[in-house]
PDB file of N, CA and C in Angstrom:
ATOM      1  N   UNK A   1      97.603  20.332  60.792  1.00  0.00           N
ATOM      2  CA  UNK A   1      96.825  19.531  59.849  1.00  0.00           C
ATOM      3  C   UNK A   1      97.582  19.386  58.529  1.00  0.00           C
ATOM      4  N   UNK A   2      98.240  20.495  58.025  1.00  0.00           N
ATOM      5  CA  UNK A   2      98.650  20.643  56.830  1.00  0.00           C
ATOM      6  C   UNK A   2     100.055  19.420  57.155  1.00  0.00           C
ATOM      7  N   UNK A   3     100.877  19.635  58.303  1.00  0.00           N
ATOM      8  CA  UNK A   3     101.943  18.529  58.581  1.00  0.00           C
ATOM      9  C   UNK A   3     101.465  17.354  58.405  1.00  0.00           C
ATOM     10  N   UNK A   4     100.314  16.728  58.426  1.00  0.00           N
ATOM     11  CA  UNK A   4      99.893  15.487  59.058  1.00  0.00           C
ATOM     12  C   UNK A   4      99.880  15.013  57.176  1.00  0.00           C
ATOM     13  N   UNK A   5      99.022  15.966  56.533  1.00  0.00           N
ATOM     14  CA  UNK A   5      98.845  15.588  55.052  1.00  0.00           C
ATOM     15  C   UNK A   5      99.943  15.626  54.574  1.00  0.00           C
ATOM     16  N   UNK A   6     100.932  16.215  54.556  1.00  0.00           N
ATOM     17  CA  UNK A   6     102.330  16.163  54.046  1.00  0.00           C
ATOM     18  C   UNK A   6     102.969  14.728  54.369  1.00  0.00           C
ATOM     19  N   UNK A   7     102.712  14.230  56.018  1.00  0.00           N
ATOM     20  CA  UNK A   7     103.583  13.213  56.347  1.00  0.00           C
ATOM     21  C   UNK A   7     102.862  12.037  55.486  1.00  0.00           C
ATOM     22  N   UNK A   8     101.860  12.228  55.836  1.00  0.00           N
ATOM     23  CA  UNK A   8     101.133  11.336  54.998  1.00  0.00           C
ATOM     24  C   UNK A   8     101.250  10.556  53.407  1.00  0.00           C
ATOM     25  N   UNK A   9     101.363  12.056  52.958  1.00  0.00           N
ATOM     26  CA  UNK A   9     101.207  11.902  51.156  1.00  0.00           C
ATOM     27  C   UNK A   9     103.328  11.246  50.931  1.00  0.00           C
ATOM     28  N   UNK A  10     103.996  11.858  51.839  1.00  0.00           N
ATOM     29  CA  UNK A  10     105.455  11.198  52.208  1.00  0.00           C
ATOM     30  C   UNK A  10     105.730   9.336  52.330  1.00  0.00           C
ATOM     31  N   UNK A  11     104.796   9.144  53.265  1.00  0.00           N
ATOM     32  CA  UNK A  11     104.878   7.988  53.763  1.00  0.00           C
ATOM     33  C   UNK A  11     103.976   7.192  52.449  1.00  0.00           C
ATOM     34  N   UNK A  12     103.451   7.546  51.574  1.00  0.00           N
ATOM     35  CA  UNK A  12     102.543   6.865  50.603  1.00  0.00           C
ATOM     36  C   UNK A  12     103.666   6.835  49.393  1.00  0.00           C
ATOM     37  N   UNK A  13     104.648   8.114  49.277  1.00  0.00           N
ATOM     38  CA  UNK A  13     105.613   7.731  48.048  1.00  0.00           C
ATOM     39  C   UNK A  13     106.467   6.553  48.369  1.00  0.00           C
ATOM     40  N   UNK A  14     107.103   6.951  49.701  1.00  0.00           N
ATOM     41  CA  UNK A  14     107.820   5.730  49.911  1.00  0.00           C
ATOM     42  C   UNK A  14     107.643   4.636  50.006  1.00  0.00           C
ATOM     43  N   UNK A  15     106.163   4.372  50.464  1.00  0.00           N
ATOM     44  CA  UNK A  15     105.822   3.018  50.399  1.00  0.00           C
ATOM     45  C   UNK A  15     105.930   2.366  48.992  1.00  0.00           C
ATOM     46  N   UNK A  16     105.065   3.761  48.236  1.00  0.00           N
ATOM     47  CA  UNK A  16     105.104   2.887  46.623  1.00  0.00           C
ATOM     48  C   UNK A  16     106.738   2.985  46.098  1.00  0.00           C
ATOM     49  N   UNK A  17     107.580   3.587  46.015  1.00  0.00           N
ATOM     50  CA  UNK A  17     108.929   3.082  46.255  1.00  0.00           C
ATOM     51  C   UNK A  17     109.321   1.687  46.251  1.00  0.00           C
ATOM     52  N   UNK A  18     109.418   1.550  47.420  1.00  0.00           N
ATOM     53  CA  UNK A  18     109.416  -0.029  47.681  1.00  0.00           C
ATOM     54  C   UNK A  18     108.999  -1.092  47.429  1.00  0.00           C
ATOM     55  N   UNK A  19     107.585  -0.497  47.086  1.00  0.00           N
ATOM     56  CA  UNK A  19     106.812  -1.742  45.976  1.00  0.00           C
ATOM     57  C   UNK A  19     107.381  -2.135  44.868  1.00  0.00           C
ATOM     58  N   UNK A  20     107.850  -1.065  44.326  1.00  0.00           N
ATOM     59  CA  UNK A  20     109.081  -1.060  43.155  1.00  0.00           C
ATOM     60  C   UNK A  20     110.417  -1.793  42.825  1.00  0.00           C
ATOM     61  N   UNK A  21     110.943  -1.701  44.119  1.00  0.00           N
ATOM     62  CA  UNK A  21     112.209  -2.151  44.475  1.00  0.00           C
ATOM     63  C   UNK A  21     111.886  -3.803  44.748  1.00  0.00           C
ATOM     64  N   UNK A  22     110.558  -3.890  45.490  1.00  0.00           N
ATOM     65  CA  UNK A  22     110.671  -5.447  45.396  1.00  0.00           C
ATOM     66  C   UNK A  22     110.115  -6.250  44.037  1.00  0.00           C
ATOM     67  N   UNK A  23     109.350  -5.501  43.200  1.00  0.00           N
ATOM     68  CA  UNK A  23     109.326  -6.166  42.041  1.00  0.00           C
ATOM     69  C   UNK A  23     110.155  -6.396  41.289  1.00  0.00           C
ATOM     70  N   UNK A  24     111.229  -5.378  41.453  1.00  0.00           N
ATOM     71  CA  UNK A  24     112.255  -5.545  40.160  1.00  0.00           C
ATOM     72  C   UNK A  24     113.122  -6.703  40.569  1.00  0.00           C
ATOM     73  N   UNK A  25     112.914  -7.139  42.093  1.00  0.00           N
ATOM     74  CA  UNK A  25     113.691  -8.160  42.032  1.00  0.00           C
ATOM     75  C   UNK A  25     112.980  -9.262  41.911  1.00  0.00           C
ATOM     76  N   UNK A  26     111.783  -9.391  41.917  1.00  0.00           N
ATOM     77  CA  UNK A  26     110.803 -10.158  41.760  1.00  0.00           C
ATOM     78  C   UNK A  26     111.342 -11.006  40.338  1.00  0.00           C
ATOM     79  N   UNK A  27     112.034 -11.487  39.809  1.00  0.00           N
ATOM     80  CA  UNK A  27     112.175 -11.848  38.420  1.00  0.00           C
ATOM     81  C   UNK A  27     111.825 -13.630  38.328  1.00  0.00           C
ATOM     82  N   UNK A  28     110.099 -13.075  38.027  1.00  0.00           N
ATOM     83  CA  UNK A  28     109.569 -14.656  37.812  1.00  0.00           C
ATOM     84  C   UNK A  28     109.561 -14.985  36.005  1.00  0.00           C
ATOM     85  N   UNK A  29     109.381 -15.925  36.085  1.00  0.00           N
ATOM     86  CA  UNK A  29     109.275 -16.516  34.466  1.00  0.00           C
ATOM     87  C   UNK A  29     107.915 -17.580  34.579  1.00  0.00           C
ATOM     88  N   UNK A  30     106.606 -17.609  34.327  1.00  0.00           N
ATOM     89  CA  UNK A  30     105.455 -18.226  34.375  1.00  0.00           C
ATOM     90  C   UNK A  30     105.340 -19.454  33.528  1.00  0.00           C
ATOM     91  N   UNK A  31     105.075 -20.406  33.854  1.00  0.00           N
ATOM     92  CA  UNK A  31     105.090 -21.448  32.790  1.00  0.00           C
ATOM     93  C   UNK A  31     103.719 -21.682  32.597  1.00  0.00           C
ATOM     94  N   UNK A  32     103.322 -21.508  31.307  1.00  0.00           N
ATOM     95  CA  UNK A  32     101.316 -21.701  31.215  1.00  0.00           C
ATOM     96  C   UNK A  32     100.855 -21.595  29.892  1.00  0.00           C
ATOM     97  N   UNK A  33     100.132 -22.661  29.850  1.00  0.00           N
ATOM     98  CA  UNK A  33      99.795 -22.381  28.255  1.00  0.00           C
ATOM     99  C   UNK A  33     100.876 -23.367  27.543  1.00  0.00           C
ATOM    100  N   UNK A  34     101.893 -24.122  27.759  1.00  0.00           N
ATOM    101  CA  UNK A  34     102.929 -24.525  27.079  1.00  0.00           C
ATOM    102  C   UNK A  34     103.743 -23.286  26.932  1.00  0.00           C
ATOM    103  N   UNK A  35     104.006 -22.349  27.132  1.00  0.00           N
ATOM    104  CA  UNK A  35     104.712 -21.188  27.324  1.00  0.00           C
ATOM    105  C   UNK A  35     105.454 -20.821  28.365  1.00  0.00           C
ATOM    106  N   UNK A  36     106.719 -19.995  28.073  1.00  0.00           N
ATOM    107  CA  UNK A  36     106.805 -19.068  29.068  1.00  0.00           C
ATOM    108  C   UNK A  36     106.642 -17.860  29.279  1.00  0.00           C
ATOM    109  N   UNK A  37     106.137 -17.012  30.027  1.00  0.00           N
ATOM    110  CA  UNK A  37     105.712 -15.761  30.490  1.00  0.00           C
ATOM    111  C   UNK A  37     106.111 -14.629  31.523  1.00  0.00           C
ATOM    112  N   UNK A  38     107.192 -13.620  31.058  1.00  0.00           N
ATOM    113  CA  UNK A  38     107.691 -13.271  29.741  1.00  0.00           C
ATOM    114  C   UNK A  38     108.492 -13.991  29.002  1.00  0.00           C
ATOM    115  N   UNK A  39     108.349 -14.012  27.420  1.00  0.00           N
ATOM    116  CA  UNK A  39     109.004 -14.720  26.750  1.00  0.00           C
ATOM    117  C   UNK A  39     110.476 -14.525  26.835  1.00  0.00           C
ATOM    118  N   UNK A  40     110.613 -13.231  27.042  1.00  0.00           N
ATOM    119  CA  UNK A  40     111.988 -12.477  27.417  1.00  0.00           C
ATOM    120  C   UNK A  40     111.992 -11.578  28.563  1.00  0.00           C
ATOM    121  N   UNK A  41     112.810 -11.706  29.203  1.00  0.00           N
ATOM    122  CA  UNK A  41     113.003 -11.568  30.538  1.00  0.00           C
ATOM    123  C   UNK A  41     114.731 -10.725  30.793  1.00  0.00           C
ATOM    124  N   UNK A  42     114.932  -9.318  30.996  1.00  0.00           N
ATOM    125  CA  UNK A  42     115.831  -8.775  31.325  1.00  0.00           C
ATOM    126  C   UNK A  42     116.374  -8.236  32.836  1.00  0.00           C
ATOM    127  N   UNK A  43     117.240  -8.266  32.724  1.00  0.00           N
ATOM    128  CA  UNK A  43     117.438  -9.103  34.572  1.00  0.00           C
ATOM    129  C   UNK A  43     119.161  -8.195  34.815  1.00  0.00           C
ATOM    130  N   UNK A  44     119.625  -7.942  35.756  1.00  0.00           N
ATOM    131  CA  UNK A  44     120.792  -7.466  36.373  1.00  0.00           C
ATOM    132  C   UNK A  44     121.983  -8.599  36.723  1.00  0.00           C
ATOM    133  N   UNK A  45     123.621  -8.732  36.587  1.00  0.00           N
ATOM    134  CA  UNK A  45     123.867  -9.881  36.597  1.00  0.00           C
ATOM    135  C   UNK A  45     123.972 -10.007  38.334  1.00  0.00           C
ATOM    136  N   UNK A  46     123.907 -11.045  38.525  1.00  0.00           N
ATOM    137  CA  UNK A  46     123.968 -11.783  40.162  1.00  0.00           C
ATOM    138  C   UNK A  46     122.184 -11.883  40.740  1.00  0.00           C
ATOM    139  N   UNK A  47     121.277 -11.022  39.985  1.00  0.00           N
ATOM    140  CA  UNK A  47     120.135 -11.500  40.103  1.00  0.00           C
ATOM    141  C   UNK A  47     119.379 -12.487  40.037  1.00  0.00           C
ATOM    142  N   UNK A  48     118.652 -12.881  40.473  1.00  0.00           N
ATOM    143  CA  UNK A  48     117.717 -14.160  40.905  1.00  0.00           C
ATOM    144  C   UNK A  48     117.047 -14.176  39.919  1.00  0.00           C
ATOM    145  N   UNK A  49     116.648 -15.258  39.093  1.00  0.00           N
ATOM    146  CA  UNK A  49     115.348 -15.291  38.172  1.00  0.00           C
ATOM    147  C   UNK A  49     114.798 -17.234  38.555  1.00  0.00           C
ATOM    148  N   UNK A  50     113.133 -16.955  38.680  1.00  0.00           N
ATOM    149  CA  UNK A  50     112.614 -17.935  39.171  1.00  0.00           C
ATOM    150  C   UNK A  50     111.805 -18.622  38.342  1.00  0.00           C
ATOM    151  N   UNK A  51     111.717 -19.648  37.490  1.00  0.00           N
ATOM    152  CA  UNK A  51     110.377 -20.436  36.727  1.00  0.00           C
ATOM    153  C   UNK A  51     109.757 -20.792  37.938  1.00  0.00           C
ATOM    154  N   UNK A  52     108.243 -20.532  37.657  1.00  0.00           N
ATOM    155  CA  UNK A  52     107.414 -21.730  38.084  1.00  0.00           C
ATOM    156  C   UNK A  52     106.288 -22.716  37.173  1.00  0.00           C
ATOM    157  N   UNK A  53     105.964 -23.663  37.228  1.00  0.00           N
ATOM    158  CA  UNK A  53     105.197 -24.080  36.107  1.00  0.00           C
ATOM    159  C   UNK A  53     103.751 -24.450  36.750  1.00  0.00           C
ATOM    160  N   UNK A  54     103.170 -23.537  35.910  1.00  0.00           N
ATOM    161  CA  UNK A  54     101.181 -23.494  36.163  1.00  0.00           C
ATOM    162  C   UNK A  54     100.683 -24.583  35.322  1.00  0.00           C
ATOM    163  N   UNK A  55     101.635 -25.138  34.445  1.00  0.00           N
ATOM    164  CA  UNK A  55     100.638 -25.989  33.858  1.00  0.00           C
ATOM    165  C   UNK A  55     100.521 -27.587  34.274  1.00  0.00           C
ATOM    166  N   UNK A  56      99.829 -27.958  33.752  1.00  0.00           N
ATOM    167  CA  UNK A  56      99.672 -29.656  34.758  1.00  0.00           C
ATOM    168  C   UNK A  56     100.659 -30.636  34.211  1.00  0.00           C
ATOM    169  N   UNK A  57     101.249 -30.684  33.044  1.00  0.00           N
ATOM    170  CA  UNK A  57     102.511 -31.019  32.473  1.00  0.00           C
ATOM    171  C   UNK A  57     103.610 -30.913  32.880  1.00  0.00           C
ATOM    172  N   UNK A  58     104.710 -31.476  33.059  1.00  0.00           N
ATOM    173  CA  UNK A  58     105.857 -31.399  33.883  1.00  0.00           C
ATOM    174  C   UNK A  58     106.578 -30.212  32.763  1.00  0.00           C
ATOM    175  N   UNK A  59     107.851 -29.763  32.916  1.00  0.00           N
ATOM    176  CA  UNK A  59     108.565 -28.393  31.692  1.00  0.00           C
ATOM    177  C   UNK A  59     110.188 -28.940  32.502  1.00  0.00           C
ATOM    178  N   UNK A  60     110.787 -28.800  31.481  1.00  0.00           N
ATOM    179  CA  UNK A  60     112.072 -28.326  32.177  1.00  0.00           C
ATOM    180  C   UNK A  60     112.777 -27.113  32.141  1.00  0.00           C
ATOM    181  N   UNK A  61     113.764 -26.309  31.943  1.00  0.00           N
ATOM    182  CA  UNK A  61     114.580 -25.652  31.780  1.00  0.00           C
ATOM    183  C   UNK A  61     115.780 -25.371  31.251  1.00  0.00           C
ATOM    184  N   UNK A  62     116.160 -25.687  30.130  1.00  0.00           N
ATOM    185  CA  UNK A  62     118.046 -26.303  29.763  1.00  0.00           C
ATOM    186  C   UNK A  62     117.962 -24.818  28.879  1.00  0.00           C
ATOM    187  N   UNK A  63     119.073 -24.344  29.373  1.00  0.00           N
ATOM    188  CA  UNK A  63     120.016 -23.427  28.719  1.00  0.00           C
ATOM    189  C   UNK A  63     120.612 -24.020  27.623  1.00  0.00           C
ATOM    190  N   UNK A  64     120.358 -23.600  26.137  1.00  0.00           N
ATOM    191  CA  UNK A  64     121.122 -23.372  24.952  1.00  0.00           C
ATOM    192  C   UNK A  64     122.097 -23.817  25.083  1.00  0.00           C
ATOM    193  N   UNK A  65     123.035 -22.548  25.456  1.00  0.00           N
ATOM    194  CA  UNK A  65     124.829 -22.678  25.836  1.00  0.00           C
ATOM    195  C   UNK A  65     125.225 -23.020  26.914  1.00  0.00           C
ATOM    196  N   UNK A  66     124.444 -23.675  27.912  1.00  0.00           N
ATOM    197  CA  UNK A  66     124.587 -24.092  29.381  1.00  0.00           C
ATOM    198  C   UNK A  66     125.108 -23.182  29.985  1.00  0.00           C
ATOM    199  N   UNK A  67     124.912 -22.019  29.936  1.00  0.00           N
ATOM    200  CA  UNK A  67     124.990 -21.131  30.579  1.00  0.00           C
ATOM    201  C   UNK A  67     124.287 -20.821  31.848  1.00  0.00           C
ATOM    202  N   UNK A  68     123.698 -22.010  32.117  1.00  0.00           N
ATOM    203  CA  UNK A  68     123.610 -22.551  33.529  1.00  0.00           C
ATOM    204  C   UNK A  68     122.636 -23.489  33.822  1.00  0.00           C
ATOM    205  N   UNK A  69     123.049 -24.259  34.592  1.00  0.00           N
ATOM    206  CA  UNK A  69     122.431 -25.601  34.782  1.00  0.00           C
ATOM    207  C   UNK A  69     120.866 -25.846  34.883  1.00  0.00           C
ATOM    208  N   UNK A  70     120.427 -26.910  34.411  1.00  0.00           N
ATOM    209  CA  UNK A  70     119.249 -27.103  33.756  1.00  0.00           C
ATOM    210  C   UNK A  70     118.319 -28.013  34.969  1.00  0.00           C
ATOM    211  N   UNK A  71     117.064 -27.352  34.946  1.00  0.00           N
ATOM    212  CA  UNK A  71     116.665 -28.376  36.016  1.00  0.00           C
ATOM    213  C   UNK A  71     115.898 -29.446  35.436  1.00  0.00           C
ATOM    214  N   UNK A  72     115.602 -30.442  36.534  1.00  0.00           N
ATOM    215  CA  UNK A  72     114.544 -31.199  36.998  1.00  0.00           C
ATOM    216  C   UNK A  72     113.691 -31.178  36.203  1.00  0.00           C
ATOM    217  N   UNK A  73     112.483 -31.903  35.805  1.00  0.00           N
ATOM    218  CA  UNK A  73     111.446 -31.845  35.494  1.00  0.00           C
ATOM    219  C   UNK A  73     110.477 -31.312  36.404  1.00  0.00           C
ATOM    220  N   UNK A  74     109.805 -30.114  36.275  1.00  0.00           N
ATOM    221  CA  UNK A  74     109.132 -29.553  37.489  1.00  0.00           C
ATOM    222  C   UNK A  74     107.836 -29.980  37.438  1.00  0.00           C
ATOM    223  N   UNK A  75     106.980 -30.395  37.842  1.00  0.00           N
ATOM    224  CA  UNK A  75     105.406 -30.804  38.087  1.00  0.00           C
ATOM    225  C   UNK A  75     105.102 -29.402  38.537  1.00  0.00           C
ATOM    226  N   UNK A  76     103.245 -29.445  38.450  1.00  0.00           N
ATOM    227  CA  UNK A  76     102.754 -28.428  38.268  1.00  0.00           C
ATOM    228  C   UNK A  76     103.221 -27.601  40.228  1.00  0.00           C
ATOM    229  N   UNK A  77     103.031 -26.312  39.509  1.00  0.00           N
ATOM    230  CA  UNK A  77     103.817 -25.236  41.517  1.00  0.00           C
ATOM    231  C   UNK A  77     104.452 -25.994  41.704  1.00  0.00           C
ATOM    232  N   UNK A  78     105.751 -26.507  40.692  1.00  0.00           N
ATOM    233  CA  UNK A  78     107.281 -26.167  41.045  1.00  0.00           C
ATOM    234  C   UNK A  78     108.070 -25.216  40.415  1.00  0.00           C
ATOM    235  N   UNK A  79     109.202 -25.120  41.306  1.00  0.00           N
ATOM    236  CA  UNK A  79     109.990 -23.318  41.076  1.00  0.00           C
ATOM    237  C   UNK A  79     111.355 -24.044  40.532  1.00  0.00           C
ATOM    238  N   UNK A  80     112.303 -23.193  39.973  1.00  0.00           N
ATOM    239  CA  UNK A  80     113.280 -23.406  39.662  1.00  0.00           C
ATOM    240  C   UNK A  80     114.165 -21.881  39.630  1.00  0.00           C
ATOM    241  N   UNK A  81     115.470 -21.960  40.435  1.00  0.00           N
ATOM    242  CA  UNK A  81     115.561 -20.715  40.337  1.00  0.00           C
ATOM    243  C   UNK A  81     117.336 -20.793  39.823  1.00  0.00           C
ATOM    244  N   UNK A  82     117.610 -19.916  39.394  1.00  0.00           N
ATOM    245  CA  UNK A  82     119.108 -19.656  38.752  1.00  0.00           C
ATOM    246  C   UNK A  82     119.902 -17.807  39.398  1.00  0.00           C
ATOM    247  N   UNK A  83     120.802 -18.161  39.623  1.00  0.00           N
ATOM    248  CA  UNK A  83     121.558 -16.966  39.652  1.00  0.00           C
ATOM    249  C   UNK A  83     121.885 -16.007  38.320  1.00  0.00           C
ATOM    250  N   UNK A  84     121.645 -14.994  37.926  1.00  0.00           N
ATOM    251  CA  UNK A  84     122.323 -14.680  36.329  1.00  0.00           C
ATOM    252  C   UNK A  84     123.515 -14.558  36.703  1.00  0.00           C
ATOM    253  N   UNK A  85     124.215 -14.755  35.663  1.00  0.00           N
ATOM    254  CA  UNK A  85     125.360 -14.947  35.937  1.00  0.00           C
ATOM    255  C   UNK A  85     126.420 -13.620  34.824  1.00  0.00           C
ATOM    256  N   UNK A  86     127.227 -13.974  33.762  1.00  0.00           N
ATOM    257  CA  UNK A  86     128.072 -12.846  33.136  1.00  0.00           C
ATOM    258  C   UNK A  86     126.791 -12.076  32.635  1.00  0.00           C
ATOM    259  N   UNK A  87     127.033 -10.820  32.035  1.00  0.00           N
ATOM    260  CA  UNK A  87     125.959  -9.984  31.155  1.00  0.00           C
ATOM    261  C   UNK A  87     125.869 -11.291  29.502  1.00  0.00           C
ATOM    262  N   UNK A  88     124.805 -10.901  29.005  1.00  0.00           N
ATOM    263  CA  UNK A  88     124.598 -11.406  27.734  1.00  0.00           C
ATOM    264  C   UNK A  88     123.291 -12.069  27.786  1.00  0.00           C
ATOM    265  N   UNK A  89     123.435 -12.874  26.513  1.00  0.00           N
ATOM    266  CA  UNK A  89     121.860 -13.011  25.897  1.00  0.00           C
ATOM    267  C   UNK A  89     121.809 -14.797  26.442  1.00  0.00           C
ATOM    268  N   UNK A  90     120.907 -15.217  27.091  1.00  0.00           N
ATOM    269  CA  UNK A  90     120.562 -16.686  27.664  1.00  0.00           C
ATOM    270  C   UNK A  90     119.421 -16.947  27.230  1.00  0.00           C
ATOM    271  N   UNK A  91     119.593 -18.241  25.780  1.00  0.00           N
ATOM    272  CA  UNK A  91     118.434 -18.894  25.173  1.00  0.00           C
ATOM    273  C   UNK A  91     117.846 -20.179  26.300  1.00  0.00           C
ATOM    274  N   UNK A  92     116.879 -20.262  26.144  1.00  0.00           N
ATOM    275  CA  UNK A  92     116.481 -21.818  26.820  1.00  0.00           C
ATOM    276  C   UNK A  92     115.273 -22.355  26.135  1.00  0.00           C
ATOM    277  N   UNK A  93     114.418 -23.345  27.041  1.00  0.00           N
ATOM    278  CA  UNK A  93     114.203 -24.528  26.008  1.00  0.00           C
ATOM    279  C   UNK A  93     113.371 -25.561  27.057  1.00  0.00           C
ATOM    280  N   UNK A  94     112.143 -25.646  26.921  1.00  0.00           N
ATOM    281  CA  UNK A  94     112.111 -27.022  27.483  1.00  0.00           C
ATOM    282  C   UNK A  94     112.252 -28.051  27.042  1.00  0.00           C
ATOM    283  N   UNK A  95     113.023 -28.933  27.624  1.00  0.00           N
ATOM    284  CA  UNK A  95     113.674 -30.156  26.720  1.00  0.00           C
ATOM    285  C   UNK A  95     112.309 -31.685  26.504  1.00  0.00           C
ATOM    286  N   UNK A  96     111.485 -31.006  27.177  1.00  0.00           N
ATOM    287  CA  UNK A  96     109.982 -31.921  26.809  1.00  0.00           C
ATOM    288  C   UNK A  96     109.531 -31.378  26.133  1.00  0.00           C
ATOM    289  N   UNK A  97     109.730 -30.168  25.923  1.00  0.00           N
ATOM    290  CA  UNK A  97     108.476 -29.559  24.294  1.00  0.00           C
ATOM    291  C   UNK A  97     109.186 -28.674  24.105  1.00  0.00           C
ATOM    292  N   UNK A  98     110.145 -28.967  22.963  1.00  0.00           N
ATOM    293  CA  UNK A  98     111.371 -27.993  22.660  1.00  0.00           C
ATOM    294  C   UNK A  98     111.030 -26.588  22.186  1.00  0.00           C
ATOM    295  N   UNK A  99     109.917 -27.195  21.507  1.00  0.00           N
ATOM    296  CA  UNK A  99     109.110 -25.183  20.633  1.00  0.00           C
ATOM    297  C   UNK A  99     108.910 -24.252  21.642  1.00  0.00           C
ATOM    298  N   UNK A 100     108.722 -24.641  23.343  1.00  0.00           N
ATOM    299  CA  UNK A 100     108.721 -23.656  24.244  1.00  0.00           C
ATOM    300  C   UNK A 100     110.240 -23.406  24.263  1.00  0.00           C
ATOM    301  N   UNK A 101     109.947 -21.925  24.106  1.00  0.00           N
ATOM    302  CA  UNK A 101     111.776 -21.151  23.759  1.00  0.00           C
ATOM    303  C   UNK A 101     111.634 -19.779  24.734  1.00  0.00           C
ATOM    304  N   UNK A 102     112.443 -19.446  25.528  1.00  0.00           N
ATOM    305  CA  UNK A 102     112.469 -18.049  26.116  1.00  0.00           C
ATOM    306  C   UNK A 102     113.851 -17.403  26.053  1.00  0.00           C
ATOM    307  N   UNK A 103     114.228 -16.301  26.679  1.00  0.00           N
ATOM    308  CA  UNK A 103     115.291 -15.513  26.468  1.00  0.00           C
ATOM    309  C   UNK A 103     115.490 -14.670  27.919  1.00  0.00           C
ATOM    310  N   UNK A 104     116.607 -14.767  28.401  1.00  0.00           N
ATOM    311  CA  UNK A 104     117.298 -13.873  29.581  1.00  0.00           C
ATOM    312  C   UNK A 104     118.261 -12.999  29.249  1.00  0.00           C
ATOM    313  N   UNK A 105     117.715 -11.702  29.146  1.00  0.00           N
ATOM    314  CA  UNK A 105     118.928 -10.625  28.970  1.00  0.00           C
ATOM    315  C   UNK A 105     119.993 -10.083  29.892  1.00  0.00           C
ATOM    316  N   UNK A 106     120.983 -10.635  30.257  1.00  0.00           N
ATOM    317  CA  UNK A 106     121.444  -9.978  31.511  1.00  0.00           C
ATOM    318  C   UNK A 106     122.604  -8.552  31.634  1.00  0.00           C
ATOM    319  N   UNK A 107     122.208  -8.069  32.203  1.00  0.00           N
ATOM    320  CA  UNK A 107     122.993  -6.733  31.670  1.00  0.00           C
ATOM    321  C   UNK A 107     124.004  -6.385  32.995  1.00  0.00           C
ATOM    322  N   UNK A 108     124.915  -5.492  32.912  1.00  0.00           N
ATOM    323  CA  UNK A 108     125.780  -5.256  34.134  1.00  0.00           C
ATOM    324  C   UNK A 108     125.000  -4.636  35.561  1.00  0.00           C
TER     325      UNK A 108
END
């Protein structure tokens, strides 16, 4: 009995483990409100980071220093996703409502 609770309380760390591991790669950016959500967003380089936009307004995406290519105009549940690329600091911008401003930290 005492094995069974052990395997048990085992199989419950690891699971939450993994829950872990897939969030951190989880790296969404929310578009809502005229915002993005997180405003700043720190990320690993070669990692995935994804906009999607909740709001009924189209948004775009343009990097500052073009530090990587800018999408589309997304309509509302569309995604946009980017590779990070060197470490450093990535301003952006939607180029339809410029005051929406966010930040990608990318680190080694």
């Amino acid at each position: 009995m005492c094995g069974i609770a052990l395997l048990n309380l085992s199989l419950f760390a690891l699971g939450g483990e993994m829950k872990n591991t897939d969030s951190a790669k989880q790296n969404k950016i929310e578009i809502k409100d005229f915002a993005f959500n997180p405003q700043i967003l720190t990320v690993k380089a070669g990692e995935k980071v994804t906009w999607i936009n909740r709001d009924e307004e189209p948004h775009t995406i343009v990097s500052v220093e073009k530090q990587f290519k800018k999408s589309t105009a997304l309509d509302t549940d569309q995604e946009f996703t980017i590779t990070a690329g060197a470490p450093g600091t990535y301003t952006y911008f939607c180029s339809v409502h410029p005051k929406m401003t966010g930040t990608i930290v990318v680190e080694k």
